[in-house]
C-alpha atoms as a PDB file:
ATOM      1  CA  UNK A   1       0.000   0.000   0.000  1.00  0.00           C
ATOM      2  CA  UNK A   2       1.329   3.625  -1.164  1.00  0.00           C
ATOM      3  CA  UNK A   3       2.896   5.624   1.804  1.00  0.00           C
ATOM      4  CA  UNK A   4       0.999   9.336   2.512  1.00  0.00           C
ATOM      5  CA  UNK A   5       3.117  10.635   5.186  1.00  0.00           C
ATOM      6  CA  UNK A   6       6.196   9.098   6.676  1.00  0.00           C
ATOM      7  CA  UNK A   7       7.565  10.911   9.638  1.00  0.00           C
ATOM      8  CA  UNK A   8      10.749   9.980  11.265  1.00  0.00           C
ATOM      9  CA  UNK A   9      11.883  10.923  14.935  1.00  0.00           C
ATOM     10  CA  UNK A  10      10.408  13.927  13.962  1.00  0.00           C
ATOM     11  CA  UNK A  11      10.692  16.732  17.078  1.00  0.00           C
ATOM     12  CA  UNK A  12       9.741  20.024  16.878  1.00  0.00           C
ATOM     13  CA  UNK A  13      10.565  22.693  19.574  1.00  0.00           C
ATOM     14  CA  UNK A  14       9.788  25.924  19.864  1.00  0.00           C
ATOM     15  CA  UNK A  15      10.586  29.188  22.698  1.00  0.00           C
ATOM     16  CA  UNK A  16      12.806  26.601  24.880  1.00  0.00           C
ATOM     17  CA  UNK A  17       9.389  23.890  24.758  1.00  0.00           C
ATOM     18  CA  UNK A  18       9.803  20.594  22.723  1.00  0.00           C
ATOM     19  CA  UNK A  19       6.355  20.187  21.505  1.00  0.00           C
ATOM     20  CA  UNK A  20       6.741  16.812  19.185  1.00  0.00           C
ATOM     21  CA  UNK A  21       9.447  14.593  20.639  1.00  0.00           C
ATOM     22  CA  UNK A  22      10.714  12.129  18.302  1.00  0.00           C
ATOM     23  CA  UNK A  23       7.499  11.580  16.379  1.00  0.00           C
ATOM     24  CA  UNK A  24       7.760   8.574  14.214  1.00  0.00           C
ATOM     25  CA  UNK A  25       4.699   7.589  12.443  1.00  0.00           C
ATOM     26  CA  UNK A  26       3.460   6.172   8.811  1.00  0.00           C
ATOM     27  CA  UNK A  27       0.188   6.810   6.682  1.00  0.00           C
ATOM     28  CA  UNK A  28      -0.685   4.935   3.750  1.00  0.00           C
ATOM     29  CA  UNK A  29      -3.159   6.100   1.430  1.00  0.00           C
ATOM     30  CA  UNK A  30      -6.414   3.664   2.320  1.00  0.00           C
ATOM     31  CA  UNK A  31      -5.587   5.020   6.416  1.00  0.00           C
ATOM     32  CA  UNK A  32      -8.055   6.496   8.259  1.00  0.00           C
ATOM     33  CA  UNK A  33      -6.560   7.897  11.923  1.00  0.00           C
ATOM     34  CA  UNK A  34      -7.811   9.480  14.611  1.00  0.00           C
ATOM     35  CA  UNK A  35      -5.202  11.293  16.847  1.00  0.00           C
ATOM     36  CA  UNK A  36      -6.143  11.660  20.459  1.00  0.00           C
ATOM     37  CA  UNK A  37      -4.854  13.192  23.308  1.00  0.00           C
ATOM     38  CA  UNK A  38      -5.195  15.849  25.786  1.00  0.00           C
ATOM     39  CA  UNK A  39      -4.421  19.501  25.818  1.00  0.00           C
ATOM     40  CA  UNK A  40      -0.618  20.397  25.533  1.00  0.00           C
ATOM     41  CA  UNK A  41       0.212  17.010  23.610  1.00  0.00           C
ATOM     42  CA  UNK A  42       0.803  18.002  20.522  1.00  0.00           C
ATOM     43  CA  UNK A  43      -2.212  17.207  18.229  1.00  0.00           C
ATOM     44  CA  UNK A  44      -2.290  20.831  16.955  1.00  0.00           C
ATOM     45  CA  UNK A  45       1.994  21.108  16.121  1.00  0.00           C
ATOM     46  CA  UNK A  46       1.621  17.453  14.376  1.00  0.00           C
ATOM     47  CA  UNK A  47      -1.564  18.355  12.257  1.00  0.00           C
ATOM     48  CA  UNK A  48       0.757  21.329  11.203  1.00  0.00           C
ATOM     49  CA  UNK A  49       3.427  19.614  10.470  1.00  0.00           C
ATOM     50  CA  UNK A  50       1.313  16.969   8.278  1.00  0.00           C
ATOM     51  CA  UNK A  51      -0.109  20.306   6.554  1.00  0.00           C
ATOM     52  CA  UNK A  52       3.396  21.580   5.565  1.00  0.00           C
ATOM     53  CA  UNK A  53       3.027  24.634   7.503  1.00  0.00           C
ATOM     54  CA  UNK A  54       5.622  23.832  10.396  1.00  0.00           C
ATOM     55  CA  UNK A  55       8.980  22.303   9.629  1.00  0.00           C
ATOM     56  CA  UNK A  56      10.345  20.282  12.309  1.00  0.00           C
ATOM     57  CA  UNK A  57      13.384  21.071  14.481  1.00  0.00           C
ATOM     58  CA  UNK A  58      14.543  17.514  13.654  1.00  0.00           C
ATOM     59  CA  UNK A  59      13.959  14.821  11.855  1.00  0.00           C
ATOM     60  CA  UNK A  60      12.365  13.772   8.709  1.00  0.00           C
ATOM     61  CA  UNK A  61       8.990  14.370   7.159  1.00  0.00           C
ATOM     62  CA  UNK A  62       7.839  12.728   4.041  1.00  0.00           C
ATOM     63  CA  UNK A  63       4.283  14.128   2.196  1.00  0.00           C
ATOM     64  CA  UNK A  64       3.013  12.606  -0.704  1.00  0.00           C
ATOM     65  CA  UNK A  65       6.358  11.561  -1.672  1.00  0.00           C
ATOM     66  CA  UNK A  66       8.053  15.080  -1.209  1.00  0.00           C
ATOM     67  CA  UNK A  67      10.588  15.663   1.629  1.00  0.00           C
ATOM     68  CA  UNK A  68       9.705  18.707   3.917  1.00  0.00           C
ATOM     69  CA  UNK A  69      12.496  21.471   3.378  1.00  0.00           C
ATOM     70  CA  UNK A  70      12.868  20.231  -0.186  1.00  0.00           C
ATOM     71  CA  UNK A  71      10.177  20.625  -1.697  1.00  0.00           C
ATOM     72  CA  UNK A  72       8.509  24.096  -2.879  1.00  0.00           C
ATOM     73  CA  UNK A  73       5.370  23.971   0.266  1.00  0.00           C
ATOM     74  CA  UNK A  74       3.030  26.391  -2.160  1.00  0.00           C
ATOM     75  CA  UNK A  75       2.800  23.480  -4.842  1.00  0.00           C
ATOM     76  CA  UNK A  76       2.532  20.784  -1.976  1.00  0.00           C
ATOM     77  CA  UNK A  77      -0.477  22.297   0.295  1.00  0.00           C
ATOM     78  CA  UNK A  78      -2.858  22.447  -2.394  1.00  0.00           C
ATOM     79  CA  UNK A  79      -2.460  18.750  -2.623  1.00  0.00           C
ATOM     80  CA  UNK A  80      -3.586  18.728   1.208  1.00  0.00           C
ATOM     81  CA  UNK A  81      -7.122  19.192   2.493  1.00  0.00           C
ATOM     82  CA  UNK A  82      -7.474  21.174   6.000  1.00  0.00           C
ATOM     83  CA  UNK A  83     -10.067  22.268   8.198  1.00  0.00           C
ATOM     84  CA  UNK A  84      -8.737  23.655  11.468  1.00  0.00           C
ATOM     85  CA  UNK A  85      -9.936  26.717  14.167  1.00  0.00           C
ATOM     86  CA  UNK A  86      -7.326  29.146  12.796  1.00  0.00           C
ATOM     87  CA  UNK A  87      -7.878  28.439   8.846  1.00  0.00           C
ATOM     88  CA  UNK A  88     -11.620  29.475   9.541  1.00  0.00           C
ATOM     89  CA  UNK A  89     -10.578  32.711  11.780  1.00  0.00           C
ATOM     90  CA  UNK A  90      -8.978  33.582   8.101  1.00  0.00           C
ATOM     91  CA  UNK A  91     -12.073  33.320   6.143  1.00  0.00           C
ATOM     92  CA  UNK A  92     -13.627  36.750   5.600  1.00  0.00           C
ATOM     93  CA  UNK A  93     -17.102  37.026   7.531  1.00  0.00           C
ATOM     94  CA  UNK A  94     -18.460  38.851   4.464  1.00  0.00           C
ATOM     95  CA  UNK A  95     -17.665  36.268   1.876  1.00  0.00           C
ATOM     96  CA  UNK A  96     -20.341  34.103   0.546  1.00  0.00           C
ATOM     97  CA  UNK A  97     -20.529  30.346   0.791  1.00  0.00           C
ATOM     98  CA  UNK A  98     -20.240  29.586  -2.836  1.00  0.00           C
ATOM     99  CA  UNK A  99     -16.766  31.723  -2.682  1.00  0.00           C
ATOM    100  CA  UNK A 100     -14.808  30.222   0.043  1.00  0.00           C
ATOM    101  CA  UNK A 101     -15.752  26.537  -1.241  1.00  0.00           C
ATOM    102  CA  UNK A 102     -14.137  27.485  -4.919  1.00  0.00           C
ATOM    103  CA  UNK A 103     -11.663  30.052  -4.060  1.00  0.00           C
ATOM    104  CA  UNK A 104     -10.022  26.886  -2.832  1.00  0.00           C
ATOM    105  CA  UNK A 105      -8.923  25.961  -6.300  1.00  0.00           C
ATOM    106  CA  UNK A 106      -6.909  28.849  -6.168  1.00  0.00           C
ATOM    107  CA  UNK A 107      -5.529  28.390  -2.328  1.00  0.00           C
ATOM    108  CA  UNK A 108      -6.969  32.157  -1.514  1.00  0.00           C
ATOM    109  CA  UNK A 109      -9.465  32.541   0.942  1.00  0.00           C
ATOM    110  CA  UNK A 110     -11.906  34.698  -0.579  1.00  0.00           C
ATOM    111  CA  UNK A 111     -12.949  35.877  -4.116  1.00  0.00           C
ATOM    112  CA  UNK A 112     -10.824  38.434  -6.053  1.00  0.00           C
ATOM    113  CA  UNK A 113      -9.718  38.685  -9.446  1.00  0.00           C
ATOM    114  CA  UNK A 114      -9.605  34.989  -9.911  1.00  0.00           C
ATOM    115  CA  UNK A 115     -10.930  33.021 -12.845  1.00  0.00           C
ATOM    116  CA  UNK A 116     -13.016  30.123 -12.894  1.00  0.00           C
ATOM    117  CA  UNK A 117     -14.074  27.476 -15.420  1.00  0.00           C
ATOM    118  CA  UNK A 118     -17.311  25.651 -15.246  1.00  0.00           C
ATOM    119  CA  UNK A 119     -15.925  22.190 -13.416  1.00  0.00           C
ATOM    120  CA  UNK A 120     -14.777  24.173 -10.643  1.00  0.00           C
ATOM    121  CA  UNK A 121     -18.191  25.331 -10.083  1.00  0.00           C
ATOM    122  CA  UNK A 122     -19.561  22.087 -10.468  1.00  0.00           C
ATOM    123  CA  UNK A 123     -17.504  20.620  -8.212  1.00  0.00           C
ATOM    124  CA  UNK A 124     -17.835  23.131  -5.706  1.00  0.00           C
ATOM    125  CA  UNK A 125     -21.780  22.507  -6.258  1.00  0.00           C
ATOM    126  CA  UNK A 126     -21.014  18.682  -5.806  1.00  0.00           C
ATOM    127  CA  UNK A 127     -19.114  19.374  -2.877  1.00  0.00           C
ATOM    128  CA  UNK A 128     -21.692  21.667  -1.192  1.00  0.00           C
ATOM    129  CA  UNK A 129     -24.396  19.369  -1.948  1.00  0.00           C
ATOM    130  CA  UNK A 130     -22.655  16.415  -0.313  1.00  0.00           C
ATOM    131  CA  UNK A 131     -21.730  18.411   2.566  1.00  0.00           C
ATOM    132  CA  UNK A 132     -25.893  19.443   2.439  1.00  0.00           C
ATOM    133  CA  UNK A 133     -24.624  23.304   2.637  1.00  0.00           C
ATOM    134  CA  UNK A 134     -25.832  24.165  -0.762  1.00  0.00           C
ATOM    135  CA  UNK A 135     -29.205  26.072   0.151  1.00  0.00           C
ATOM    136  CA  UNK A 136     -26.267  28.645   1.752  1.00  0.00           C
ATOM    137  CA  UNK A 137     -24.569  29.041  -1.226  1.00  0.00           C
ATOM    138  CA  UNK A 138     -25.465  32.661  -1.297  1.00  0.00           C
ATOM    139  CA  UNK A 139     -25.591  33.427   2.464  1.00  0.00           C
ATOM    140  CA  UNK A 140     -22.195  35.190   3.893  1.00  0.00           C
ATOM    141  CA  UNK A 141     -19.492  33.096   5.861  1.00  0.00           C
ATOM    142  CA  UNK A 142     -20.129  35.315   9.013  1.00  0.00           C
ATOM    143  CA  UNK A 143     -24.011  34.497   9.504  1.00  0.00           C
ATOM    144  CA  UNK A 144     -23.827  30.744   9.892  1.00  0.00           C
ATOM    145  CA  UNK A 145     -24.468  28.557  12.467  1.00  0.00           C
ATOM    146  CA  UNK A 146     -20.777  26.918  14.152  1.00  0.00           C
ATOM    147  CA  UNK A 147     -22.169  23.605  12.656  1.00  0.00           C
ATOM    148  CA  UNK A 148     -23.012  25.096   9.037  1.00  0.00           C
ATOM    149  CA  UNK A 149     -19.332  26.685   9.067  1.00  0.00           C
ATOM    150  CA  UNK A 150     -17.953  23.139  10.165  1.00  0.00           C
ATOM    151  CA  UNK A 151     -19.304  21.992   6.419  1.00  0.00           C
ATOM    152  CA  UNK A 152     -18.356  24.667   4.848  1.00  0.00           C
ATOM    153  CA  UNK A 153     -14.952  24.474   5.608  1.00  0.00           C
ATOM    154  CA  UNK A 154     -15.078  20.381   5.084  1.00  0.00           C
ATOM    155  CA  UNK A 155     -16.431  21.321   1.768  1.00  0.00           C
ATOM    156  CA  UNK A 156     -13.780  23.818   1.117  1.00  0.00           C
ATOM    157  CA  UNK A 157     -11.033  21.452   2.163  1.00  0.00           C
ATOM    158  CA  UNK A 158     -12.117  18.697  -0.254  1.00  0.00           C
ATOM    159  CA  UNK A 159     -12.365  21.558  -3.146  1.00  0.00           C
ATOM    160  CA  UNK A 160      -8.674  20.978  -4.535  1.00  0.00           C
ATOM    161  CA  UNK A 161      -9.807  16.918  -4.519  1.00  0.00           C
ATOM    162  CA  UNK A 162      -6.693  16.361  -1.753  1.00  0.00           C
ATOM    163  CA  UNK A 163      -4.602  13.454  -1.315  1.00  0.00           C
ATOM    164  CA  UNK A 164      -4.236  13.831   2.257  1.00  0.00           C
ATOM    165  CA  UNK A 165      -7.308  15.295   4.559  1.00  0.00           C
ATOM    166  CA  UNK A 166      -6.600  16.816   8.155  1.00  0.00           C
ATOM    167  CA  UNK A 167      -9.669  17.861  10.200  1.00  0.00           C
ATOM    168  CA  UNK A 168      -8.213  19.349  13.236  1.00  0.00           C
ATOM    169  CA  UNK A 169     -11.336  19.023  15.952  1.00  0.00           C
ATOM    170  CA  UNK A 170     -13.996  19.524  13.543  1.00  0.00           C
ATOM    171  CA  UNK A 171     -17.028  18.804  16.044  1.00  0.00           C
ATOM    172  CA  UNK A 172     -15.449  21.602  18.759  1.00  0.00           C
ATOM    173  CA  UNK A 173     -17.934  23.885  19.651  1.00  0.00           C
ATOM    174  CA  UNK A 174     -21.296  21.855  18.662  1.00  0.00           C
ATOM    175  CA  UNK A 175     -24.247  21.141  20.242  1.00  0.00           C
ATOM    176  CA  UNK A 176     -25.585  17.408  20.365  1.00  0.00           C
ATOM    177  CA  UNK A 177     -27.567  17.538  17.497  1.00  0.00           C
ATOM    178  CA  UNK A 178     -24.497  19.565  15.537  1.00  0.00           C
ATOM    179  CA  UNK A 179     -22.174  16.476  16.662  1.00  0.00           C
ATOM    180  CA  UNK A 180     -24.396  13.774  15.749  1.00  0.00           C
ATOM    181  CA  UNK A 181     -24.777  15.143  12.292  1.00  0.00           C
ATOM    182  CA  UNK A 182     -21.525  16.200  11.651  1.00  0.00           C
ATOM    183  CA  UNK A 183     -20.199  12.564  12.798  1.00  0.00           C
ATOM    184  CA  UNK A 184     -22.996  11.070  10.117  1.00  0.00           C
ATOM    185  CA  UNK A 185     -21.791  13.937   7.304  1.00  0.00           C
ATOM    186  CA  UNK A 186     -17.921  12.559   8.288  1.00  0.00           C
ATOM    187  CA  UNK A 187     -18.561   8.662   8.641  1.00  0.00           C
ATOM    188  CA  UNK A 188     -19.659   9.038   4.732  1.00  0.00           C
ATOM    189  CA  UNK A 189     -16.689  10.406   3.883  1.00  0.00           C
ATOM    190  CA  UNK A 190     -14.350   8.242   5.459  1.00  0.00           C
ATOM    191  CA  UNK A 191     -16.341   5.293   4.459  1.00  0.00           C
ATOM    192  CA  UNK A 192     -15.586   6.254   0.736  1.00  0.00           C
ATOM    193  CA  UNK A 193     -12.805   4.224  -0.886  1.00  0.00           C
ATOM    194  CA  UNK A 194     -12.332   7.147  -3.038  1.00  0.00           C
ATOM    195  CA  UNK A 195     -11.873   9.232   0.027  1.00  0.00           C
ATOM    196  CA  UNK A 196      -8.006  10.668   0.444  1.00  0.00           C
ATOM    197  CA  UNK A 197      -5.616   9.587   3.578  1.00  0.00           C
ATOM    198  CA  UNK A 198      -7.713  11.186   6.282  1.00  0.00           C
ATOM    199  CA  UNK A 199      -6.409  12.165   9.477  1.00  0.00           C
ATOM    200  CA  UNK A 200      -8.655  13.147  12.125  1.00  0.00           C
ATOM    201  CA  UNK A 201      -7.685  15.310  15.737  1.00  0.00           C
ATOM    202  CA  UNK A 202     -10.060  14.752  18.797  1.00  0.00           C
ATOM    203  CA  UNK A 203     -10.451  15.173  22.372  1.00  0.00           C
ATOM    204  CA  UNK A 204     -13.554  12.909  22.588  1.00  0.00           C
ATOM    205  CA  UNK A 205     -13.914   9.422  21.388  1.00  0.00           C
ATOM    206  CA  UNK A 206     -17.155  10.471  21.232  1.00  0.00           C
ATOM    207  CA  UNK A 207     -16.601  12.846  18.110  1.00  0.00           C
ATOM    208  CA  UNK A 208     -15.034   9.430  16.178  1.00  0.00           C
ATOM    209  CA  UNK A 209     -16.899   8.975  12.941  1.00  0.00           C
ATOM    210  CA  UNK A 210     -17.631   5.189  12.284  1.00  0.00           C
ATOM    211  CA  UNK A 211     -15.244   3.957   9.143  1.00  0.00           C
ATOM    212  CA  UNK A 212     -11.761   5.068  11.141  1.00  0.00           C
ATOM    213  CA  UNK A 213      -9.266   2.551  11.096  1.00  0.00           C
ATOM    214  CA  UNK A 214      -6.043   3.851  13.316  1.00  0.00           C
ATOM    215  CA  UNK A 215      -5.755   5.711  16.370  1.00  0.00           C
ATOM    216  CA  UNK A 216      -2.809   7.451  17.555  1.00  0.00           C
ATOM    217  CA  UNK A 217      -2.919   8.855  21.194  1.00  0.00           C
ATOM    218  CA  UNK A 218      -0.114  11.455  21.676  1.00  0.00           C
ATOM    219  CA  UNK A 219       0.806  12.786  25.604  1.00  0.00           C
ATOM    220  CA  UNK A 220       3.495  15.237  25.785  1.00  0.00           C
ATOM    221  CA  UNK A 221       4.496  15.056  22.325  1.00  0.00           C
ATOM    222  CA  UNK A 222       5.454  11.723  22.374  1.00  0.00           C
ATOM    223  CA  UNK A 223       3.643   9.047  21.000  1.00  0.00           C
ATOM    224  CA  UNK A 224       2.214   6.383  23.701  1.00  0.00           C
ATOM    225  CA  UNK A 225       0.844   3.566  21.216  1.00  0.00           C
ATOM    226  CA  UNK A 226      -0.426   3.957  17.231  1.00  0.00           C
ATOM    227  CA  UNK A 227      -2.225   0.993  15.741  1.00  0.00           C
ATOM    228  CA  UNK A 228      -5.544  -0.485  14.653  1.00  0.00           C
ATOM    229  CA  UNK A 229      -8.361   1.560  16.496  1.00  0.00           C
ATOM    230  CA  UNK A 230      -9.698  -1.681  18.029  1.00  0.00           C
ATOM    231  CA  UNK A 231      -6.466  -2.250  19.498  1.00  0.00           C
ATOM    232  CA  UNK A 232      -5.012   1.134  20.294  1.00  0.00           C
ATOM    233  CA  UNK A 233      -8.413   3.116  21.986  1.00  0.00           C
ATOM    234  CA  UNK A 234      -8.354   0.680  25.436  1.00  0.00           C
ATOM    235  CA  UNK A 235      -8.394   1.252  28.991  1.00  0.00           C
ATOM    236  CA  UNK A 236      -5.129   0.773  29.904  1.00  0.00           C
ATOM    237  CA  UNK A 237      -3.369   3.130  26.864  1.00  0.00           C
ATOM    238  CA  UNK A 238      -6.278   5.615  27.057  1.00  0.00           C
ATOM    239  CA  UNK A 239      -5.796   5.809  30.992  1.00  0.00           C
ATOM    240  CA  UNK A 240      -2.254   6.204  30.134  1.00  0.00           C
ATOM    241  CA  UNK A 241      -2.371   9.338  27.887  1.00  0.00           C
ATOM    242  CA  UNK A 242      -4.888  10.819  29.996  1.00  0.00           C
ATOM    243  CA  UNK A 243      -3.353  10.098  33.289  1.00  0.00           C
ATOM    244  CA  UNK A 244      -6.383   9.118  34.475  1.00  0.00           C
ATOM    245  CA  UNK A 245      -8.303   5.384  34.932  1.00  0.00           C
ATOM    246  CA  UNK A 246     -10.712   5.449  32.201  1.00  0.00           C
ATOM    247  CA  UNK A 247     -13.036   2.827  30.699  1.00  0.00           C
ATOM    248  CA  UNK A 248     -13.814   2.302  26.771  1.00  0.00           C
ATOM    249  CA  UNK A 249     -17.092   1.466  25.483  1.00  0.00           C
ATOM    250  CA  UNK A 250     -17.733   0.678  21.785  1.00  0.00           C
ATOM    251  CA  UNK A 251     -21.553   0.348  21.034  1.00  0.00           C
ATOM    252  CA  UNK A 252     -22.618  -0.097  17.327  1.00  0.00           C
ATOM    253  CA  UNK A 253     -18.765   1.611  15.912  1.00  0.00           C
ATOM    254  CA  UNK A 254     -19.351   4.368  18.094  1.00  0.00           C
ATOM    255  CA  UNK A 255     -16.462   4.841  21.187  1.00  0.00           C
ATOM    256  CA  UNK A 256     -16.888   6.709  24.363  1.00  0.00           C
ATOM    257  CA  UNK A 257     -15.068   7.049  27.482  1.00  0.00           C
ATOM    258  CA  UNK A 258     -15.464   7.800  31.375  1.00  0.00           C
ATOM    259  CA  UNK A 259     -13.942   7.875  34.657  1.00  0.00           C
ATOM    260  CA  UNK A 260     -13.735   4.049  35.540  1.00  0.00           C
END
């Protein structure tokens, strides 16, 4: 199976603090992980570092067979789908729907002087459809709903039809009904053979769409276990990374967790 991302004893430190310590970790393209951990592990650095925007202090990262600090990172991110908290603090509030979905062809977040051909319409169409946000087309970014925003930006990131997907917490800030559908919306995408490398960051096992295949919990930058989801999310390792004694449920693909 064709390696995504290949990262070897990969640390990266920053003002004095090491926040990745000697990360090594491998995603082929049929992979779909969830990383989990608590605040301060490291979640946020990695998912940059998978995104090309953070170069490590050490080590080796490999994207879609390019080699991080020799490769040109403005023709490798559009081959990388990302939905994260600060990429949608970027996204003018005034913008319309149907122009921060295709202004991704063009890696810009907003519509200037731009051209665009038909498909790229009708893919952002597709796209907005799938992601049921197309009756918002023409409503502005800044008068959504957190959980309309969520698929907007899901939409957005699968624009530039990416080879690797990182969704950096994309239930945070939802109500239970936002969740549950978001988790439905995301479980049909990751179920999707045609679906790219997807890499998911979580706090809750709660938040994990059905159709993931790897976890990866992370404590302190360092990597406590990484393996089949069935055999990585357990008591003992999830206790572990949380420093606290916790007990897994799985109930119809769905995980949780609490206090044992």
């Amino acid at each position: 199976m064709a390696g995504v991302v290949e990262l070897a004893d990969v640390t990266v430190v920053r003002g004095g603090n090491t926040l990745l310590d000697k990360v090594s970790w491998r995603i082929d393209e049929r992979d779909r992980w969830v990383v989990v951990g608590p605040n301060g592990a490291g979640k946020t650095t990695l998912l940059q570092v998978l995104a090309a925007q953070l170069h490590p202090t050490s080590g080796l990262v490999e994207i879609l067979d390019e080699v991080l600090g020799a490769v040109d990172v403005f023709e490798l991110r559009p081959r990388i789908g990302v939905t994260s908290a600060a990429l949608a603090d970027r996204i003018p509030r005034s913008e319309s729907v149907g122009n921060v979905v295709v202004s991704a062809s063009y890696a810009v977040m907003g519509r200037w002087r731009e051209s665009y051909d038909v498909t790229d319409f009708q893919r952002a169409a597709s796209l907005m459809r799938q992601l049921r946000v197309e009756h918002l087309s023409k409503r502005t970014f800044g008068t959504l709903s957190e959980g309309e925003r969520k698929r907007v930006q899901i939409a957005r990131a699968l624009m530039t039809d990416p080879e690797l997907l990182l969704l950096d917490e994309p239930a945070a800030g939802l109500d239970l009904a936002g969740r549950e559908s978001l988790v439905a919306t995301l479980t049909d995408i990751v179920g999707d053979p045609h679906a790219p490398a997807t890499v998911l960051v979580t706090h809750h096992l709660e938040e994990i769409p059905p159709g993931m295949t790897h976890a990866l919990l992370l404590k302190g930058g360092r990597v406590v276990a990484a393996g089949p989801i069935g055999e990585t999310l357990t008591d003992d390792l999830l206790s572990r990374t949380f420093d606290l004694s916790l007990h897994v449920s799985v109930e119809g693909d769905r995980y949780s967790a609490r206090a044992a």
